[in-house]
Protein backbone atom coordinates (compact mmCIF):
# COMPACT_ATOMS: atom_id res chain seq x y z
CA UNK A 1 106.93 78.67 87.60
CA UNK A 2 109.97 80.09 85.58
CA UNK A 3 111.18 83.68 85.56
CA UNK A 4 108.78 86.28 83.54
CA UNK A 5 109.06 87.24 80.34
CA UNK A 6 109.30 90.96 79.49
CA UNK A 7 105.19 90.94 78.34
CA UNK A 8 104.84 90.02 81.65
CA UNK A 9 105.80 93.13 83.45
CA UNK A 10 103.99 95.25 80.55
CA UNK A 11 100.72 93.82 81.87
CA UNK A 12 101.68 94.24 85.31
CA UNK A 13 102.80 97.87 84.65
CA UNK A 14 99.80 98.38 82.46
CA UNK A 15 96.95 96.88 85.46
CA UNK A 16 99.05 99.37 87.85
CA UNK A 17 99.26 102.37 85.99
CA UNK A 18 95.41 102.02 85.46
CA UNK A 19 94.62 101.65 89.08
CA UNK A 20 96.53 104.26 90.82
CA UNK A 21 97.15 106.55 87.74
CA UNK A 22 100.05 107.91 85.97
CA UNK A 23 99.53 111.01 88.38
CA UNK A 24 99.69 109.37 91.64
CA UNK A 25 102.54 107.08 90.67
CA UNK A 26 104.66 110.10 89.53
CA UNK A 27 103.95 111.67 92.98
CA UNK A 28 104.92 108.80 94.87
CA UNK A 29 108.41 108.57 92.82
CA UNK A 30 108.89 112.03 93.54
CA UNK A 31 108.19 111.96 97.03
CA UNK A 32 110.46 108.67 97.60
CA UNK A 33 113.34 110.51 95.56
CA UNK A 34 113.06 113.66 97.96
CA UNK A 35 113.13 111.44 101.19
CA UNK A 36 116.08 109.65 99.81
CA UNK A 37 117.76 112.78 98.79
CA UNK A 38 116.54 114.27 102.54
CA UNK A 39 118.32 111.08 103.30
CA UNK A 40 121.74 111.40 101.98
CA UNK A 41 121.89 115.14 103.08
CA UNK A 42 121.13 114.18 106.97
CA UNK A 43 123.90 111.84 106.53
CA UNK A 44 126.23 114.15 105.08
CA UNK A 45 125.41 116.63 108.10
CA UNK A 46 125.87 114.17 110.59
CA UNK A 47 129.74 113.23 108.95
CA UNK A 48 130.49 117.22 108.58
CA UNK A 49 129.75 117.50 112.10
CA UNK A 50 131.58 114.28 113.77
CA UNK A 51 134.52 115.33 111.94
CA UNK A 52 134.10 119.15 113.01
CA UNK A 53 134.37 117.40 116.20
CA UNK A 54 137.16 115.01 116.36
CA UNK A 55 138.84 117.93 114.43
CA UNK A 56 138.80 120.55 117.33
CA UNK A 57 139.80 118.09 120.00
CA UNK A 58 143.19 116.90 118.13
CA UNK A 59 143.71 120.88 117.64
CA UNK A 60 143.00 120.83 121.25
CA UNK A 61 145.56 118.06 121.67
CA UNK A 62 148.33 119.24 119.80
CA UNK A 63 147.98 122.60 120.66
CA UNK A 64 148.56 121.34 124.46
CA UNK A 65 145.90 123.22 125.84
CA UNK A 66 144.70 121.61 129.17
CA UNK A 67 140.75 121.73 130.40
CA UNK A 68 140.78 121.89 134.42
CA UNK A 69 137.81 120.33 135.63
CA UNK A 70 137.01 119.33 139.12
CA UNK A 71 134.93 116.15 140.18
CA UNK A 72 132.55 116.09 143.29
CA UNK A 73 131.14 113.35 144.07
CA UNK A 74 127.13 113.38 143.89
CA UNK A 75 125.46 113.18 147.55
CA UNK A 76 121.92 111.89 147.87
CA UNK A 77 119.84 110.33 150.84
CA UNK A 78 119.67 106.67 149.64
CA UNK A 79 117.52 104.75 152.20
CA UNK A 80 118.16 100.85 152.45
């Protein structure tokens, strides 16, 4: 029940490669390298545009501009 040898993983590699094909697995690797690349580029999108954000409200900030807004309160019939 030790570790395996190299020859090991050969045969292991081998019995795969003849059941699914060499075609098949190089699709799969492809696919899982575009969905991890898909992946990174989502992420990078998502940081560009949380820093586009906290970006323009500091220039909002230290430009001293001021956003006027005015609250009403939300009537409904509420029965109890």
């Amino acid at each position: 029940m030790g570790t395996f040898s190299i020859w090991h993983w050969l045969i292991v590699l081998l019995v795969v490669a003849l059941i699914f094909g060499t075609k098949k697995l190089r699709n799969i690797g492809s696919d899982l390298g575009g969905a991890v690349k898909g992946f990174k580029e989502g992420m990078k999108e998502a940081n560009d545009k949380a820093d586009d954000a906290a970006t323009t409200q500091t220039q909002r900030v230290a430009s001293g501009e001021t956003i006027d807004v005015q609250a009403k309160e939300k009537s409904g019939s509420q029965s109890s």
